[in-house]
N, C-alpha and C. Protein backbone atom coordinates (compact mmCIF):
# COMPACT_ATOMS: atom_id res chain seq x y z
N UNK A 1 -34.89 49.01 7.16
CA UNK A 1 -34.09 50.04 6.52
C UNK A 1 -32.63 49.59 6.50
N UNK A 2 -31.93 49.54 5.52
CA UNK A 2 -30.73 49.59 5.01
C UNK A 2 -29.91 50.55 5.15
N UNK A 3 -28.31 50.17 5.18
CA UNK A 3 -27.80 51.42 5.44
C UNK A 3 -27.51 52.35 3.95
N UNK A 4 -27.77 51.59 2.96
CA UNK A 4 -28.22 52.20 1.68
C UNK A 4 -29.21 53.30 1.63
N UNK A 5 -30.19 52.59 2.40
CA UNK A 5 -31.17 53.60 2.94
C UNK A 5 -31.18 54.91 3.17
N UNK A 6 -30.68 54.72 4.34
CA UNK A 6 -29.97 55.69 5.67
C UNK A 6 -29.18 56.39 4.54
N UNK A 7 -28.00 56.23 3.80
CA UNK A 7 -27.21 56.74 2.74
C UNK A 7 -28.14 57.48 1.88
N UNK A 8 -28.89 57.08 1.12
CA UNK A 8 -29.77 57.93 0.39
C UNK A 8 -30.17 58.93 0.55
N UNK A 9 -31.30 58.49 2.08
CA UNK A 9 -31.63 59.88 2.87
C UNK A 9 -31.06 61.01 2.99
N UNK A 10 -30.04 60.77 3.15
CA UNK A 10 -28.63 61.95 3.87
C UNK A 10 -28.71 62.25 2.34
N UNK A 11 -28.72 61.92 1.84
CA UNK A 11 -27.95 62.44 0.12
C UNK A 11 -29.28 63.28 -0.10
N UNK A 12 -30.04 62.77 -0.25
CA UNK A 12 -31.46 63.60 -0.44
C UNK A 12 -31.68 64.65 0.24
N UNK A 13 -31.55 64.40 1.77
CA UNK A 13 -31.50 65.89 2.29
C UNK A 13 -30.45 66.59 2.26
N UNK A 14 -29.19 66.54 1.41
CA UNK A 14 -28.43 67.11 1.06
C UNK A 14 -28.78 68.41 0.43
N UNK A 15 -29.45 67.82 -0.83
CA UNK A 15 -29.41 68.39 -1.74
C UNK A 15 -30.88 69.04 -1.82
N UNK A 16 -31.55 69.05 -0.69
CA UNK A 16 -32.19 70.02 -0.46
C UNK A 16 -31.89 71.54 0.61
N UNK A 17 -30.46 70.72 1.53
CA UNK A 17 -30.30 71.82 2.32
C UNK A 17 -29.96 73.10 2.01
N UNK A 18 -30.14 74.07 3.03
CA UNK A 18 -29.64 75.30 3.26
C UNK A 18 -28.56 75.56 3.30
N UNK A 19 -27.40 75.85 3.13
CA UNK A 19 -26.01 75.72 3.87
C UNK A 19 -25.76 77.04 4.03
N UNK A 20 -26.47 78.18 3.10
CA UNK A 20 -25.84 79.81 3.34
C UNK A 20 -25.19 80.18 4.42
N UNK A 21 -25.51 79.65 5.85
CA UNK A 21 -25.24 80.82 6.85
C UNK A 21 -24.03 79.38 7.33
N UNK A 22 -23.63 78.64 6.70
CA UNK A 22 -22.60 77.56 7.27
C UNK A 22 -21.04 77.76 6.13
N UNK A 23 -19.89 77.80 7.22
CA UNK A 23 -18.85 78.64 6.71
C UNK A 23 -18.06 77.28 6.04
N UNK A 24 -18.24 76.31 7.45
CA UNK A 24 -17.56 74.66 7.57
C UNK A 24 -18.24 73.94 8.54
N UNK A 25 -18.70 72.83 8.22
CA UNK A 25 -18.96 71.73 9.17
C UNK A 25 -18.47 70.54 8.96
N UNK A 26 -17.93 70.03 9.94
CA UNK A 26 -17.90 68.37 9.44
C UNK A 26 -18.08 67.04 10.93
N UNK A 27 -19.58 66.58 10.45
CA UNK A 27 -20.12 65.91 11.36
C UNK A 27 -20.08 63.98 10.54
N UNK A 28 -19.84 63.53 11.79
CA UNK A 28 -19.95 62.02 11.72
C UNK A 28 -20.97 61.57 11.75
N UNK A 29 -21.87 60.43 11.25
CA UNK A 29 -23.00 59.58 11.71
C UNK A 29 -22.80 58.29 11.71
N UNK A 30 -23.06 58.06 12.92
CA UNK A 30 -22.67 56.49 12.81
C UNK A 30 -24.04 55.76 13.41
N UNK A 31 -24.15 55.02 12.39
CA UNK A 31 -25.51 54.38 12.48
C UNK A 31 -25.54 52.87 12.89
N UNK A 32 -26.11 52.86 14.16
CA UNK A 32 -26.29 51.53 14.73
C UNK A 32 -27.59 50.26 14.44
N UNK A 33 -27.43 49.64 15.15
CA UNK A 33 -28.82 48.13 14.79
C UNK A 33 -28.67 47.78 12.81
N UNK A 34 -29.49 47.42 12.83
CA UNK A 34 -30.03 46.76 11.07
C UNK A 34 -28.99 47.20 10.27
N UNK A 35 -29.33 48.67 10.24
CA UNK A 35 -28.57 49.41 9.36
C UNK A 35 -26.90 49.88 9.38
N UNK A 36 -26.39 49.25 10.16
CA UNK A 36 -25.23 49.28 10.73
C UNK A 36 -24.58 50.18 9.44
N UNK A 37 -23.45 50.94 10.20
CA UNK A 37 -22.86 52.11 9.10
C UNK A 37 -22.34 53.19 9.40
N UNK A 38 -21.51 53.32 8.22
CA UNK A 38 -20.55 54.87 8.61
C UNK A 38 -20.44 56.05 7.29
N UNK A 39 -21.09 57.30 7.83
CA UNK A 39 -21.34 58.62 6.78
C UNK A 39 -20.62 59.99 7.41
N UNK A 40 -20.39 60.57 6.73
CA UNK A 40 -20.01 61.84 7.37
C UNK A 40 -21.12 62.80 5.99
N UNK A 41 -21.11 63.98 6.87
CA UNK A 41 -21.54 65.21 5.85
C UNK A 41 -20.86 66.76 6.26
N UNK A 42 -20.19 66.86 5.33
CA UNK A 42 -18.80 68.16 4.91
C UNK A 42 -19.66 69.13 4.75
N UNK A 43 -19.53 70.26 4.95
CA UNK A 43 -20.15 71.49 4.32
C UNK A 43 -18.54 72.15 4.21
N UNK A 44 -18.23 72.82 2.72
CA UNK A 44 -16.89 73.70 3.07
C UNK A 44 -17.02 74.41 1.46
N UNK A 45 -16.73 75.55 1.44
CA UNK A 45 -16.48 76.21 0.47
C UNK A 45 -17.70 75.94 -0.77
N UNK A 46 -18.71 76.02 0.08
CA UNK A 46 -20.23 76.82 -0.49
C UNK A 46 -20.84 75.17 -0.46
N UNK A 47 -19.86 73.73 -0.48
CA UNK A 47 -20.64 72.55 -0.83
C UNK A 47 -20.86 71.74 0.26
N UNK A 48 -21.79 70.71 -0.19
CA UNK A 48 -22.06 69.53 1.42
C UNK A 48 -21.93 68.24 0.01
N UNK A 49 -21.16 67.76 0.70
CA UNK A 49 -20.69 66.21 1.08
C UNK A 49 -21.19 65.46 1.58
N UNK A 50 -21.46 64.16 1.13
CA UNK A 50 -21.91 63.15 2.30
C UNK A 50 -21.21 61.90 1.22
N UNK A 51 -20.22 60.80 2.39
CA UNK A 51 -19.65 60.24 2.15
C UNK A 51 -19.92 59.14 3.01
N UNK A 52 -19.52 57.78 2.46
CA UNK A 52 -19.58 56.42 3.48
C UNK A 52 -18.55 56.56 3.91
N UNK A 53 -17.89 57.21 4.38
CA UNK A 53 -16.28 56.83 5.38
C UNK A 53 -16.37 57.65 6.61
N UNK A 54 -15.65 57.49 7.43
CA UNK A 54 -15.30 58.14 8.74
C UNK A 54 -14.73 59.10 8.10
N UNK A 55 -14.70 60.46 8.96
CA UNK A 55 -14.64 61.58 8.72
C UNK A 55 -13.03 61.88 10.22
N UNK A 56 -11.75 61.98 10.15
CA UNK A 56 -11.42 62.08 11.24
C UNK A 56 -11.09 62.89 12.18
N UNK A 57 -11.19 64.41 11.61
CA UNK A 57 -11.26 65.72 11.69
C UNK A 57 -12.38 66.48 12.14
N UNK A 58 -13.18 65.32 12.13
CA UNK A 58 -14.85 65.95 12.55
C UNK A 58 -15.02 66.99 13.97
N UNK A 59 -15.94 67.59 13.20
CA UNK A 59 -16.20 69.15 14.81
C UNK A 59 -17.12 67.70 15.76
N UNK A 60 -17.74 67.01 15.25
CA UNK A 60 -18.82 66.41 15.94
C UNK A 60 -19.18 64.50 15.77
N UNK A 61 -19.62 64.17 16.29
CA UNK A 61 -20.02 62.47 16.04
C UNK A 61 -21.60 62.49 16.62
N UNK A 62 -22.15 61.89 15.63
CA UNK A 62 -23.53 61.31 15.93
C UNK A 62 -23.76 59.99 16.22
N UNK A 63 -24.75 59.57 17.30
CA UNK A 63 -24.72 57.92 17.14
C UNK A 63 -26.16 57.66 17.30
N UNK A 64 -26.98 56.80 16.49
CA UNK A 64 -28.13 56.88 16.26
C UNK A 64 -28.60 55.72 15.46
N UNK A 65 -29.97 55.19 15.66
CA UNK A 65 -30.41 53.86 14.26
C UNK A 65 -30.78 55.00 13.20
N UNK A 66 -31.06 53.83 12.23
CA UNK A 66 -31.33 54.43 10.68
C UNK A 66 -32.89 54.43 10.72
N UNK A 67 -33.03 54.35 11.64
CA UNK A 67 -35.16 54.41 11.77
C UNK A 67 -35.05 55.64 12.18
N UNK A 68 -33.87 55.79 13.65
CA UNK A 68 -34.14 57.24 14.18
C UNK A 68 -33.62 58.19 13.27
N UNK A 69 -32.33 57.92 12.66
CA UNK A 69 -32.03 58.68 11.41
C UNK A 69 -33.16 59.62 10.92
N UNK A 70 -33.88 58.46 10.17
CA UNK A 70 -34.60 58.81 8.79
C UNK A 70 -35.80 59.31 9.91
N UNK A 71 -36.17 59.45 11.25
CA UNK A 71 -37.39 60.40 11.95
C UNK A 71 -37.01 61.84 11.98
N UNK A 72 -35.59 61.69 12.56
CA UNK A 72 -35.09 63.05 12.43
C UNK A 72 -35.01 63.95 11.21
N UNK A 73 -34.70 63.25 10.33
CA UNK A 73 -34.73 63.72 9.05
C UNK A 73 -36.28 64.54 8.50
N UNK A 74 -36.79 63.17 8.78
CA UNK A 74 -38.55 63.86 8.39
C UNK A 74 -39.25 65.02 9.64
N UNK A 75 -38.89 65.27 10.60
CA UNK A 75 -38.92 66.28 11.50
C UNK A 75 -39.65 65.39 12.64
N UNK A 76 -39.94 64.40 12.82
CA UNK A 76 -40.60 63.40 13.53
C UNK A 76 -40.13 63.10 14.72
N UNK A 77 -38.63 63.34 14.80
CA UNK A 77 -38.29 63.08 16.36
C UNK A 77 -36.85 64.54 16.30
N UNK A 78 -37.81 64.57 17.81
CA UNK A 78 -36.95 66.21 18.60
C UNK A 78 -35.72 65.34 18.70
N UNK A 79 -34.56 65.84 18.27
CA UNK A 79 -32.76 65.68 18.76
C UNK A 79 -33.03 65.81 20.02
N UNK A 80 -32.97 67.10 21.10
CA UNK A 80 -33.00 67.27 22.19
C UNK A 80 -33.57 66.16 22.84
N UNK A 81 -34.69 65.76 22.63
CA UNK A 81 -36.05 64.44 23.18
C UNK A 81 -34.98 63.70 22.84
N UNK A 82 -34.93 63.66 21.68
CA UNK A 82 -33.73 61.37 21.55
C UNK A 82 -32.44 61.47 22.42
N UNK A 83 -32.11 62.91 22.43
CA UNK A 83 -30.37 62.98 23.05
C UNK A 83 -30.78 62.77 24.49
N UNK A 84 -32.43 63.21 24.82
CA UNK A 84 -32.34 62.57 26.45
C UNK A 84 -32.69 61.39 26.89
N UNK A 85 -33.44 61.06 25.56
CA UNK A 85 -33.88 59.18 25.59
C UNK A 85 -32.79 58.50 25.51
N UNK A 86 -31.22 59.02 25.10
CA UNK A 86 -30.69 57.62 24.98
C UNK A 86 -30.58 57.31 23.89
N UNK A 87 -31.42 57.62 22.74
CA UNK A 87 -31.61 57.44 21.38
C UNK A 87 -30.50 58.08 20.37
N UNK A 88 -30.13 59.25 20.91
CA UNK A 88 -28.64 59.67 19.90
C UNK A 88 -28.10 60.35 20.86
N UNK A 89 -26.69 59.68 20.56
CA UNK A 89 -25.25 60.23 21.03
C UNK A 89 -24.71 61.04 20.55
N UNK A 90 -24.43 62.16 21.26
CA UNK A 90 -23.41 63.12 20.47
C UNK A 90 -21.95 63.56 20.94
N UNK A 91 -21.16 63.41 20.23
CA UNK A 91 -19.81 63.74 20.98
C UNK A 91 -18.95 65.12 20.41
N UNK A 92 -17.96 65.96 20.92
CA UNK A 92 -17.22 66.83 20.61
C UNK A 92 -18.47 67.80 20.36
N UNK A 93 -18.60 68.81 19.49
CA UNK A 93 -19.42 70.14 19.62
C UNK A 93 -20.93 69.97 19.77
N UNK A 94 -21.56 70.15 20.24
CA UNK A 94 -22.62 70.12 20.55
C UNK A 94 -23.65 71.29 19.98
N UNK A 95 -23.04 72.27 19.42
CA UNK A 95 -23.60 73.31 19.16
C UNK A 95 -23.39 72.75 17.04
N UNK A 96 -22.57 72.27 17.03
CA UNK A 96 -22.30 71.80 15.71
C UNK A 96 -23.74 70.66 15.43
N UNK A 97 -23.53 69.94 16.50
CA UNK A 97 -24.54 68.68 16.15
C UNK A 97 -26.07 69.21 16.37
N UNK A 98 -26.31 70.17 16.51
CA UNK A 98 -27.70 71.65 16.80
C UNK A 98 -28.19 71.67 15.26
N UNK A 99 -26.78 72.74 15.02
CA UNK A 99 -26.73 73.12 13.56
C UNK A 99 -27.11 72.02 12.90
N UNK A 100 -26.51 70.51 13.07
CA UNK A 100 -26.52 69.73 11.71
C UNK A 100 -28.01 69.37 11.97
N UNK A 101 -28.21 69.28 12.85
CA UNK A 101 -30.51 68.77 13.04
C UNK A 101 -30.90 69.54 12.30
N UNK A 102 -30.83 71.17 12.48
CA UNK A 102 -31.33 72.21 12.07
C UNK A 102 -31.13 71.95 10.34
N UNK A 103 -29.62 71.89 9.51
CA UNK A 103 -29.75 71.25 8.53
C UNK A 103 -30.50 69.97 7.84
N UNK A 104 -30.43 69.02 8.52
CA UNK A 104 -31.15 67.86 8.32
C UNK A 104 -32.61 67.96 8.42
N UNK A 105 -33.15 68.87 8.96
CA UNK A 105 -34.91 68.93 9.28
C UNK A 105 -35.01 69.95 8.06
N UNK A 106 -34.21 70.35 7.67
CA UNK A 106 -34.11 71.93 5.85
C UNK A 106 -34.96 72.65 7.25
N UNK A 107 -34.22 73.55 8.37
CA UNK A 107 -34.44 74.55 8.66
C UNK A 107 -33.11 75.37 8.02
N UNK A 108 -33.47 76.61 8.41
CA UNK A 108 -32.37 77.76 8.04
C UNK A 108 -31.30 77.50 9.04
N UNK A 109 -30.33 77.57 8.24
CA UNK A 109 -28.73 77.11 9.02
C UNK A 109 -28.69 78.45 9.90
């Protein structure tokens, strides 16, 4: 997997998400191994964003591969489970980086 890849994904589950019950978010992903890479995804004034740049304002930072990425995405691996494996890092809100799983798996925000 590519970080093209990984990029896609995020774009795809973009534009399937929920965002109704989200006022503002803005979370980092920074994607480690193969796919090496940098995305953020904005939610603000009804839209979501997802961009290749660092985000520097962010409520939150993710750190994660683009395999675990794209598991999380498909509902395949618990956040909670990888955040205790070691598998993703999260920094600054924690309740933000909840929400953004909850977005990313298209549960209800």
């Amino acid at each position: 997997m590519s970080f093209t890849d990984v990029l896609e994904t995020a774009r795809a589950m973009a534009a399937e998400a929920d965002i109704s019950g989200i006022d503002f978010m803005a979370v980092q992903i920074n994607i480690e191994g193969e796919a090496q890479g940098v995305f953020y995804v904005e939610v603000k004034d009804g839209r979501i964003s997802v961009e290749p740049y660092e985000y520097y304002d962010r409520q939150c930072m993710i750190t994660l591969s683009g395999d675990d990425f794209y598991e999380l995405t498909q509902g395949r691996l618990d956040p909670v489970k990888a955040y205790d494996e070691g598998r993703l890092r999260a920094e600054g809100d924690l309740g933000r980086a909840m929400q953004f799983s909850d977005l990313i798996q298209n549960k209800t925000a």
